[in-house]
Structures are given as structure tokens and as C-alpha cells.
N, C-alpha and C. Protein backbone atom coordinates (compact mmCIF):
# COMPACT_ATOMS: atom_id res chain seq x y z
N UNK A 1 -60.97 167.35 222.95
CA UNK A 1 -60.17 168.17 223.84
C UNK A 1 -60.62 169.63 223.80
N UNK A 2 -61.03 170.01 222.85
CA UNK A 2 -61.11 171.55 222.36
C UNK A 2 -62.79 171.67 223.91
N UNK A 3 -63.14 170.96 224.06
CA UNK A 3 -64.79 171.05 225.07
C UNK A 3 -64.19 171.38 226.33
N UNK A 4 -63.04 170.98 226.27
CA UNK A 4 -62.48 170.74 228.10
C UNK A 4 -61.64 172.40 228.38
N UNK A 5 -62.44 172.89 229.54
CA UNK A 5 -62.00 174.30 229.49
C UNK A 5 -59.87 174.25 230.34
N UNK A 6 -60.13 173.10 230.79
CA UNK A 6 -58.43 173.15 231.39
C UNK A 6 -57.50 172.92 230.34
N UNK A 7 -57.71 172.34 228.48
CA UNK A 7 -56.97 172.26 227.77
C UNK A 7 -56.69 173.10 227.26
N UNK A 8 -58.13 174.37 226.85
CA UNK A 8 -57.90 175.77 226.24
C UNK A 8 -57.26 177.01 227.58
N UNK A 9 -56.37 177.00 226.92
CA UNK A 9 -55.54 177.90 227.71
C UNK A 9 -56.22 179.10 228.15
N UNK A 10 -56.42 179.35 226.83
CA UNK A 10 -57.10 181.21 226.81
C UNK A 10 -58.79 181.08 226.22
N UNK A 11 -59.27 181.62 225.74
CA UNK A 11 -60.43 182.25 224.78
C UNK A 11 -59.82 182.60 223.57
N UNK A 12 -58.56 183.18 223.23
CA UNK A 12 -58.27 182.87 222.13
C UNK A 12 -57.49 181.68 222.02
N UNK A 13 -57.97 180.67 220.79
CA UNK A 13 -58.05 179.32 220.39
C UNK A 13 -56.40 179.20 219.92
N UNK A 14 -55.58 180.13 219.70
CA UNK A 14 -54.72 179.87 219.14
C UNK A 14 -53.21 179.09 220.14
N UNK A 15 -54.20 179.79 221.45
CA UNK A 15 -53.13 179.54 222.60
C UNK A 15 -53.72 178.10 223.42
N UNK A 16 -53.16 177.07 223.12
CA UNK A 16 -53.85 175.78 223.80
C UNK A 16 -52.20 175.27 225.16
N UNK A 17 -52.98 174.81 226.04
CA UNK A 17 -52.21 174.54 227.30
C UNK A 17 -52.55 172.53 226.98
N UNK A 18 -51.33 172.64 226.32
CA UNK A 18 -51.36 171.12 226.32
C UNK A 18 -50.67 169.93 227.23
N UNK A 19 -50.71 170.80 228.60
CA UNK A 19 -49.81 169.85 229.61
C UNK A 19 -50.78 168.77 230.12
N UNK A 20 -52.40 169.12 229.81
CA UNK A 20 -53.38 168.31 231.06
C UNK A 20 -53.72 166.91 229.79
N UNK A 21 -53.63 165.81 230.23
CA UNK A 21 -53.93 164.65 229.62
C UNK A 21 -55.31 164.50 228.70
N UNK A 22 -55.77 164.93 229.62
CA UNK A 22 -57.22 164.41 229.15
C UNK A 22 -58.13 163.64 229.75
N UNK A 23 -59.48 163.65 229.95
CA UNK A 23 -60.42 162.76 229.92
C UNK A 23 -60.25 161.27 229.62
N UNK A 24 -59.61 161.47 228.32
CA UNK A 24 -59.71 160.06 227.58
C UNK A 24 -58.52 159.33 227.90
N UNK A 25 -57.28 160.09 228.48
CA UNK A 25 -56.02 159.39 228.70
C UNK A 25 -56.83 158.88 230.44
N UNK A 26 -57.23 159.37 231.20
CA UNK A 26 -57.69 159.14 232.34
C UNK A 26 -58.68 157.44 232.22
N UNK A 27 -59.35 158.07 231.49
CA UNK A 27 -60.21 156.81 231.28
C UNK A 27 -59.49 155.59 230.77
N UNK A 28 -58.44 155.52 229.88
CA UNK A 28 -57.91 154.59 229.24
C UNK A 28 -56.95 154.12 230.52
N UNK A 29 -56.58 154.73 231.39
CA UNK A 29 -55.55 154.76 232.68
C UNK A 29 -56.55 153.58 233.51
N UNK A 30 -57.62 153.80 233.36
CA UNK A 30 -58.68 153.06 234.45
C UNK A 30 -58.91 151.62 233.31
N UNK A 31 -59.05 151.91 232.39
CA UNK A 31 -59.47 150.95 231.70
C UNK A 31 -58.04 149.07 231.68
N UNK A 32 -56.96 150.09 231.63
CA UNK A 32 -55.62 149.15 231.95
C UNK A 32 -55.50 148.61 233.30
N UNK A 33 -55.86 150.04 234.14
CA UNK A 33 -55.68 149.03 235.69
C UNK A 33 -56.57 148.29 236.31
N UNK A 34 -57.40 148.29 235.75
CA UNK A 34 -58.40 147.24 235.69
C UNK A 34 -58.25 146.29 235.34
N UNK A 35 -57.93 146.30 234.20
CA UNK A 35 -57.20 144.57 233.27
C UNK A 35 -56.23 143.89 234.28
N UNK A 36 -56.77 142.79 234.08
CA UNK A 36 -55.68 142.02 235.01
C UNK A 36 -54.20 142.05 234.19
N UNK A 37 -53.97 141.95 233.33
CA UNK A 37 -52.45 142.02 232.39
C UNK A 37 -52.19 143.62 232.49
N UNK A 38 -52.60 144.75 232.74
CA UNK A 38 -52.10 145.67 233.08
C UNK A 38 -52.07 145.97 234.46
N UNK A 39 -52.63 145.59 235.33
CA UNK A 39 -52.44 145.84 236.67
C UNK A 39 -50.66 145.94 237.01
N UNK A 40 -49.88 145.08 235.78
CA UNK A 40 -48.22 145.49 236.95
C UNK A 40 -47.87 147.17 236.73
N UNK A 41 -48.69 147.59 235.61
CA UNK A 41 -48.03 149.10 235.63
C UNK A 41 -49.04 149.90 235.74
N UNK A 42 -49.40 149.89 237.18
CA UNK A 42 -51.01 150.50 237.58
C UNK A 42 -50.30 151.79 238.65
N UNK A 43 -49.25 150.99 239.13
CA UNK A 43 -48.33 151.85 240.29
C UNK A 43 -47.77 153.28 239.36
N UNK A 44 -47.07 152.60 238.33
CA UNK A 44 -46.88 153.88 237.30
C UNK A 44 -47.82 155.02 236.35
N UNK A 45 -48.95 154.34 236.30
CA UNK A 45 -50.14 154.85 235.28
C UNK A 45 -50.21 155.97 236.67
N UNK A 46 -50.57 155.41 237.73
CA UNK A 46 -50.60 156.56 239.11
C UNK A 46 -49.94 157.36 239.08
N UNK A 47 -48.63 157.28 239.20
CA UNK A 47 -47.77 158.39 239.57
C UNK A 47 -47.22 159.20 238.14
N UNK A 48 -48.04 158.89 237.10
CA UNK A 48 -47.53 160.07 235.89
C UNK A 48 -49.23 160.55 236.31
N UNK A 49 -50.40 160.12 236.86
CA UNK A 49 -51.63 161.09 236.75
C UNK A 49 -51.22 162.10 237.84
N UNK A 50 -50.78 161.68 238.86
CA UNK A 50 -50.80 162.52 240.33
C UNK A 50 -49.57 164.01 239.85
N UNK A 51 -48.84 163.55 238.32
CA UNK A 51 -47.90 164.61 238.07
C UNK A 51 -48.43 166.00 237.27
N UNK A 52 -47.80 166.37 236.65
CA UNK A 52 -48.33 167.66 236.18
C UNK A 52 -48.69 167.01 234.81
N UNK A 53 -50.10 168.05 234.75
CA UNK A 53 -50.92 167.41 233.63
C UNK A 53 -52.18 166.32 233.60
N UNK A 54 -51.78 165.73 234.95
CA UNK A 54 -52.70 164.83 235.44
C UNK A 54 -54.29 164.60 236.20
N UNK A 55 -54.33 163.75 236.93
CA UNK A 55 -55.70 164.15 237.48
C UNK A 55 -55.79 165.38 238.31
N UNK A 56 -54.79 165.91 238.77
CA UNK A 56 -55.25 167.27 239.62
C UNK A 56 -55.73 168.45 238.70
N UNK A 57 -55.52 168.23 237.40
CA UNK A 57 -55.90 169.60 236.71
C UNK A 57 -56.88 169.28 235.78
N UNK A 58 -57.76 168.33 236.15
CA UNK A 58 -58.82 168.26 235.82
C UNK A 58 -60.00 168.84 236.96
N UNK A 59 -60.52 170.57 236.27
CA UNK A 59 -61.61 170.79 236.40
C UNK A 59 -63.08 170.30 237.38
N UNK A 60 -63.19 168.93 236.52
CA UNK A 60 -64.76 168.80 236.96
C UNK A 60 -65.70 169.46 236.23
N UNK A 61 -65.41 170.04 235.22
CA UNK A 61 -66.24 170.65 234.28
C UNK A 61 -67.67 170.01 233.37
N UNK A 62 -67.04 168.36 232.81
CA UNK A 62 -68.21 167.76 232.59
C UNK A 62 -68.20 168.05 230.98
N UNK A 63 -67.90 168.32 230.62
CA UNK A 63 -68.15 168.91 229.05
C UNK A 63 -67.37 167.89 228.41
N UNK A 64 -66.38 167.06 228.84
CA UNK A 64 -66.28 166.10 228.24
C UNK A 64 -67.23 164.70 227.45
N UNK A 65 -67.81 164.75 228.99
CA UNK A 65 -69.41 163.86 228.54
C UNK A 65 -70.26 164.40 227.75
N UNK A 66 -70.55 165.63 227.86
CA UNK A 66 -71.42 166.45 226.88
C UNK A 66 -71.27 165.71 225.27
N UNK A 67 -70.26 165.72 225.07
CA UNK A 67 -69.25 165.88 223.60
C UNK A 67 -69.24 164.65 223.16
N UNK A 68 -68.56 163.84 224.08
CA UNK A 68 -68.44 162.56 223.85
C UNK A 68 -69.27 161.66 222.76
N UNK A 69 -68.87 161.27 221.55
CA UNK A 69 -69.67 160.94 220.55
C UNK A 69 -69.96 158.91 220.98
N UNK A 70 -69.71 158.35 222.10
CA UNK A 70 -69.46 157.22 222.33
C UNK A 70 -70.38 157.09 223.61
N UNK A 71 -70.42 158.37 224.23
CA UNK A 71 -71.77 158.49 225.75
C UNK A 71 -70.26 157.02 226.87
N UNK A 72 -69.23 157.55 226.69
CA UNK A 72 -68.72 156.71 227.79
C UNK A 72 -68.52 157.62 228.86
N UNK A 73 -68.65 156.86 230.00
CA UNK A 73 -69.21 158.03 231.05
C UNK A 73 -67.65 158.61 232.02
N UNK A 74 -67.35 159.50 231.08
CA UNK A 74 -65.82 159.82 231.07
C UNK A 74 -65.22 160.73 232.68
N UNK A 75 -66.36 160.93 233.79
CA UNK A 75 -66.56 161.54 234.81
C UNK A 75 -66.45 160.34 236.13
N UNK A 76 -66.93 159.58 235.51
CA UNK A 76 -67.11 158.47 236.74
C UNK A 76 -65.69 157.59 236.74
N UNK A 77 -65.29 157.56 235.39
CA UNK A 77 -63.43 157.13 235.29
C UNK A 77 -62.75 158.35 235.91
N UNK A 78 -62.88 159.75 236.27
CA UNK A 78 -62.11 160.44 236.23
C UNK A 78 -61.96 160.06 238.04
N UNK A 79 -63.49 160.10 238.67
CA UNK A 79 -63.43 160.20 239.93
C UNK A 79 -63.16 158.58 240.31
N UNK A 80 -63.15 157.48 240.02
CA UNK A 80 -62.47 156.13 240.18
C UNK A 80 -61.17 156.19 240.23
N UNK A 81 -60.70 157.14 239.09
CA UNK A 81 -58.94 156.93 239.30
C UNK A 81 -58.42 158.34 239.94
N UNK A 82 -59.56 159.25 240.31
CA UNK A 82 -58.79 160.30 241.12
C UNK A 82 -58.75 159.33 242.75
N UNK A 83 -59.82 158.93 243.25
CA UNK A 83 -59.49 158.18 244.40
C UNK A 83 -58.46 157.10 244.31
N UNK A 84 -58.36 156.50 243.28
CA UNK A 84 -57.05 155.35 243.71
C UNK A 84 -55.58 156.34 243.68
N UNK A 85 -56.00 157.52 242.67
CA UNK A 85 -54.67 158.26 242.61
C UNK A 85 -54.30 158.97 244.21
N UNK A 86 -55.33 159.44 244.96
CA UNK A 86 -55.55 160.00 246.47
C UNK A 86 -55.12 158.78 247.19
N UNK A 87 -55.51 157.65 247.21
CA UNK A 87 -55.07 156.41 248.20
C UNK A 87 -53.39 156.12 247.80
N UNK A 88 -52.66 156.06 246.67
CA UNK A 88 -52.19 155.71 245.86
C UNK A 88 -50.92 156.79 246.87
N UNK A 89 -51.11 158.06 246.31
CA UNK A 89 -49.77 159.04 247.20
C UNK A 89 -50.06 159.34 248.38
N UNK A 90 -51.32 158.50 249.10
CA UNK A 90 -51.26 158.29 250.92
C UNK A 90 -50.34 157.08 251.05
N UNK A 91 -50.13 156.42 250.26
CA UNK A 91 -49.50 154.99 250.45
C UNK A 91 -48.23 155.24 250.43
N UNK A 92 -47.77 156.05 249.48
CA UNK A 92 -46.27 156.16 249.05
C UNK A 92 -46.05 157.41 250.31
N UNK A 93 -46.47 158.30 250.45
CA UNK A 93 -45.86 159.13 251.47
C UNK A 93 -45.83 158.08 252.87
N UNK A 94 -46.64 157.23 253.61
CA UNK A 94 -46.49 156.47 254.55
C UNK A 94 -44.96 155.70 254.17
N UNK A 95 -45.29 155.20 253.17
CA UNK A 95 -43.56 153.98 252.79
C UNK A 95 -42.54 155.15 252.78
N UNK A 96 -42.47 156.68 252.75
CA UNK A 96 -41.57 157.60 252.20
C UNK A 96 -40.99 157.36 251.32
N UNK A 97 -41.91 157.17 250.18
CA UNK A 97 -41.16 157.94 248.92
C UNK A 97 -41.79 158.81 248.36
């Protein structure tokens, strides 16, 4: 987390903005709705990313992959579940909710 410039609040280290999930919560989000046994709470994994903290306040920075001691390609989960998260609240604003 400390690589990802949307978690560090400031330049000084002491002040961390811990509302944005993460990389790795993103990826693990993709990794469940994928699974067929997690697909029933794929609707919900959505609508806590689309909230505060979520995929919108992710950057695009990339420094996650940099870091990453595992090389999982933590950019290509981010933009997989930012589009289902984009299709996801086109769907729900059409149904109005």
C-alpha cells in the first residue's frame, strides 16, 4: 500500500488516507466474481467498489505492479472490474436505483 500514491495522503508518511481499498482488494473483487460460487455477491462486491474508497480513486499510477512481490498483473484486474463496475451503475441507474 505504502507504493500507491492515492493511499499516502501527504509526503509526510505519518498522515495515510486509508479510505481507498486497494489494488489487492480490487483484484481479489475480480478474482470472486469470477468464481462461479461467488458470482451471487458480484452485484454487491460492485456497489461497495463504485463507493467511496473504491475503484474511482484509483489513480492509474501503476506502482502497484512495480512492487508487487508475486508479478500479478494488478492493473489489468483494476481495468476488468472498473468496466464491469461502469456497466454495472449503467444498469442500476436504467432499473432506477
Amino acid at each position: 500500500m505504502e507504493a500507491c500514491p492515492q493511499f499516502n495522503l501527504e509526503d509526510d508518511e505519518s498522515k495515510w488516507d486509508t479510505s481507498f481499498v486497494g489494488a489487492h482488494a480490487i483484484s481479489q473483487a475480480r478474482l470472486f466474481n469470477d468464481h462461479e460460487t461467488g458470482k451471487v455477491l458480484k452485484n454487491d462486491r460492485l456497489d461497495a467498489l463504485l463507493g467511496p474508497g473504491g475503484i474511482t480513486d484509483c489513480g492509474n499510477a501503476q506502482n502497484c505492479v512495480k512492487v508487487c512481490p508475486k508479478h500479478i498483473p494488478l492493473t489489468e484486474s483494476i481495468g476488468v472490474i472498473g468496466r464491469a463496475a461502469t456497466l454495472h451503475a449503467i444498469a442500476r441507474w436504467f432499473a432506477g436505483r
